[in-house]
Protein backbone atom coordinates (compact mmCIF):
# COMPACT_ATOMS: atom_id res chain seq x y z
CA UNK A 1 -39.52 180.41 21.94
CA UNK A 2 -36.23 178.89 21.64
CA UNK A 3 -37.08 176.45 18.79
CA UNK A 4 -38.73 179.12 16.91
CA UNK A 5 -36.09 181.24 17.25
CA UNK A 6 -33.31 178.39 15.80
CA UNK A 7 -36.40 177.89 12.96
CA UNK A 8 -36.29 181.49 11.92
CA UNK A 9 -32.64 180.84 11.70
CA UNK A 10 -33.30 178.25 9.57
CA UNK A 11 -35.54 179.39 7.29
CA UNK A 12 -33.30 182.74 6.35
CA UNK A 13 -30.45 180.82 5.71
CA UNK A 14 -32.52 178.67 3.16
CA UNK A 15 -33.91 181.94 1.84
CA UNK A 16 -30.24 182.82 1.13
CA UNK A 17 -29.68 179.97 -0.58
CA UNK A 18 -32.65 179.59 -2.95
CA UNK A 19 -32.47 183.35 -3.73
CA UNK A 20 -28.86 182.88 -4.67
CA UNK A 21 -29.79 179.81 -6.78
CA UNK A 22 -28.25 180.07 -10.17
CA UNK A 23 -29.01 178.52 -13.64
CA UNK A 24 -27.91 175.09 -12.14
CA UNK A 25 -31.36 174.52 -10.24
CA UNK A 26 -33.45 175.64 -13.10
CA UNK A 27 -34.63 172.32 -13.55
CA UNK A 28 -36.19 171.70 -10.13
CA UNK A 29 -40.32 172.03 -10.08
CA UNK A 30 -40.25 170.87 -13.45
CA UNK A 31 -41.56 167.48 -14.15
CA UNK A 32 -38.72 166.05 -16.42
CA UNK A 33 -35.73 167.95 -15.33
CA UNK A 34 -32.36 168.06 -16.97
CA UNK A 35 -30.81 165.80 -13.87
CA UNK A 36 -30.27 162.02 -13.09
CA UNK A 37 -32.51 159.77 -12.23
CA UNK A 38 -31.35 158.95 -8.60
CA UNK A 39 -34.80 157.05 -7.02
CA UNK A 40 -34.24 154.42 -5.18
CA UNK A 41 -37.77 152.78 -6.59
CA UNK A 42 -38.72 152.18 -9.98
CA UNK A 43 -42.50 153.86 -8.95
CA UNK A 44 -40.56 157.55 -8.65
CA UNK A 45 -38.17 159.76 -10.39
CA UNK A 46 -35.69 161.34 -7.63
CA UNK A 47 -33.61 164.40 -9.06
CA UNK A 48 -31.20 166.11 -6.62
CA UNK A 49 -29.68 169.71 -7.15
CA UNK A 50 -27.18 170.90 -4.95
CA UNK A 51 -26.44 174.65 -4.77
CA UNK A 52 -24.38 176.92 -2.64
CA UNK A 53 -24.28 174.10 0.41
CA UNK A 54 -28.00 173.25 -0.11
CA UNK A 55 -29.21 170.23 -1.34
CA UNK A 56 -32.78 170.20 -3.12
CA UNK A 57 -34.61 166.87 -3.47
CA UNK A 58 -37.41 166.34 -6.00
CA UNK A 59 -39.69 163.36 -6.01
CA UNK A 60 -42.13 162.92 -8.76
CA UNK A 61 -44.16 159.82 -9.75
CA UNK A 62 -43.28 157.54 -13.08
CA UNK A 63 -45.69 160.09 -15.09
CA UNK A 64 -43.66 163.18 -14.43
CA UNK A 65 -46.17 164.57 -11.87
CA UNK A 66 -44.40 166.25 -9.12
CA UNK A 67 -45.47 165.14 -5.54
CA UNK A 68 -42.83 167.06 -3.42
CA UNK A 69 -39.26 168.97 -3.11
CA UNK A 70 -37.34 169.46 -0.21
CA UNK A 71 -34.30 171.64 0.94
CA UNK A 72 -31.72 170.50 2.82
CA UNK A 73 -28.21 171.94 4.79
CA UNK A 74 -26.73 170.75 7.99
CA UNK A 75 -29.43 169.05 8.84
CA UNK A 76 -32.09 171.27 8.66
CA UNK A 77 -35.10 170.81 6.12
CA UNK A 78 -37.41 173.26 4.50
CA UNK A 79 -40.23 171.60 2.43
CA UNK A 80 -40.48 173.39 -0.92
CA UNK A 81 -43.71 174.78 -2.50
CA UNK A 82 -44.25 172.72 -5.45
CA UNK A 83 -46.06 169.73 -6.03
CA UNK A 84 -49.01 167.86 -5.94
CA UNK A 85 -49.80 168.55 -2.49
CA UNK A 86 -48.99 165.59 -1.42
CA UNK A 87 -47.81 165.62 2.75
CA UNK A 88 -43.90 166.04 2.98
CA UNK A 89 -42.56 165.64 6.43
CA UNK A 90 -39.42 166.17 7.95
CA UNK A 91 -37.77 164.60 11.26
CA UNK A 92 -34.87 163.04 12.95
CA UNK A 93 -34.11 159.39 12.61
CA UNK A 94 -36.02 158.83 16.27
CA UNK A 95 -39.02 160.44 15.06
CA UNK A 96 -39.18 157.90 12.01
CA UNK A 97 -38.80 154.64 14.24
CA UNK A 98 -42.31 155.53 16.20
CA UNK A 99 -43.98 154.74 12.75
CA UNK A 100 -45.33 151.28 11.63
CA UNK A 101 -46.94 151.79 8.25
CA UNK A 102 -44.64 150.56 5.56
CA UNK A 103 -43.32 152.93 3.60
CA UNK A 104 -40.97 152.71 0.37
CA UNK A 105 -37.74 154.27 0.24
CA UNK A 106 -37.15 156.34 -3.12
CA UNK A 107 -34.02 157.95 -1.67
CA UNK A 108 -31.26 157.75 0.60
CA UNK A 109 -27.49 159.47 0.31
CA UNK A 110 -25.26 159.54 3.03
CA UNK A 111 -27.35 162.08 5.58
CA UNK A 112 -30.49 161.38 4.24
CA UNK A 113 -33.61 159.01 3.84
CA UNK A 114 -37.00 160.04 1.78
CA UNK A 115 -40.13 157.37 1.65
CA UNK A 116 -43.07 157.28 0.04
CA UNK A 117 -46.30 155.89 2.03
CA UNK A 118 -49.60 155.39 0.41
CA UNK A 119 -52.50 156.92 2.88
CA UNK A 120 -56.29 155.35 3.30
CA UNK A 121 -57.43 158.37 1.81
CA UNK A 122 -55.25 158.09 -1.66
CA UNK A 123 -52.77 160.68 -0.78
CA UNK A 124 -49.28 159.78 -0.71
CA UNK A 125 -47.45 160.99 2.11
CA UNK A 126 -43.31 161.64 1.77
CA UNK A 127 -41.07 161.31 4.69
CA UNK A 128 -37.67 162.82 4.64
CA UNK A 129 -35.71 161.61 7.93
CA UNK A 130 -32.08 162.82 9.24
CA UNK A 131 -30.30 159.56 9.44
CA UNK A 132 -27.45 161.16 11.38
CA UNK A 133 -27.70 159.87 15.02
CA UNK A 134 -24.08 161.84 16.65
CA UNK A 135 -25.30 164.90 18.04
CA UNK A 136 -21.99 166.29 18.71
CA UNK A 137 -21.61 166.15 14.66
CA UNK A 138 -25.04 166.90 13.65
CA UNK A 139 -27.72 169.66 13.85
CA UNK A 140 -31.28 169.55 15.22
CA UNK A 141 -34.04 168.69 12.64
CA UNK A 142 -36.92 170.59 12.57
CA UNK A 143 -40.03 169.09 11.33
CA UNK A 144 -42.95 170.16 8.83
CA UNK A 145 -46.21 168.79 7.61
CA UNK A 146 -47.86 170.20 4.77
CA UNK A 147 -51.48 169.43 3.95
């Protein structure tokens, strides 16, 4: 009850943010947005938007498909609805060290870490990962799968 309660929490405050979103995140869901290039891999375009405290990470592939967007604020994450429907998850740094399929990193900033890890069944699953291991000076993560 407790962690839906705190994801509830989370969830208005990115609905605050996204319906507050001005002009400057007009580009995000569309496949060649006005932004920079930040991907860490030559096999994705990365654009980043920050708004209003929220950061908003877009991964397409080198064809201007969009596989995934994700919202992020202290910590929290709220995959996006756009994309190919690709699976975007979310989790804290301990949750990513229980996997053992290599993935590719097409991100990272200070706080956080996305990879990209081809599937046996052709989908491409994207990891996004907290890096911030202090809990006195970070938030809980909360994580989402998306089919």
């Amino acid at each position: 009850m407790k962690k839906s309660l705190r994801y509830l929490a989370a969830l208005s405050v990115f609905a605050t943010g996204i319906a507050s979103a001005q002009p400057t995140v007009s580009g995000l869901g569309q496949a060649w947005p006005n932004a920079p290039d930040v991907s860490a891999s030559s096999n994705y375009h990365v654009y980043v938007f920050d708004k209003d405290g929220v950061r908003f990470i877009q991964i397409n592939d080198r064809s201007g498909h969009i596989h995934g967007a994700v919202a992020t604020a202290e910590g929290l994450f709220l995959v996006l609805p756009v994309g190919s429907g690709s699976k975007f998850v979310t989790e804290s740094t301990a949750e990513a060290m229980r996997h053992s399929i290599p993935e590719e990193r097409v991100y990272w900033d200070e706080r956080i870490q996305i990879t990209a890890q081809h599937q046996g069944d052709g989908s491409l699953q994207l990891r996004a990962t907290d890096k911030c291991t202090n809990p006195v000076t970070c938030n809980d993560t909360i994580q989402a799968d998306l089919d």
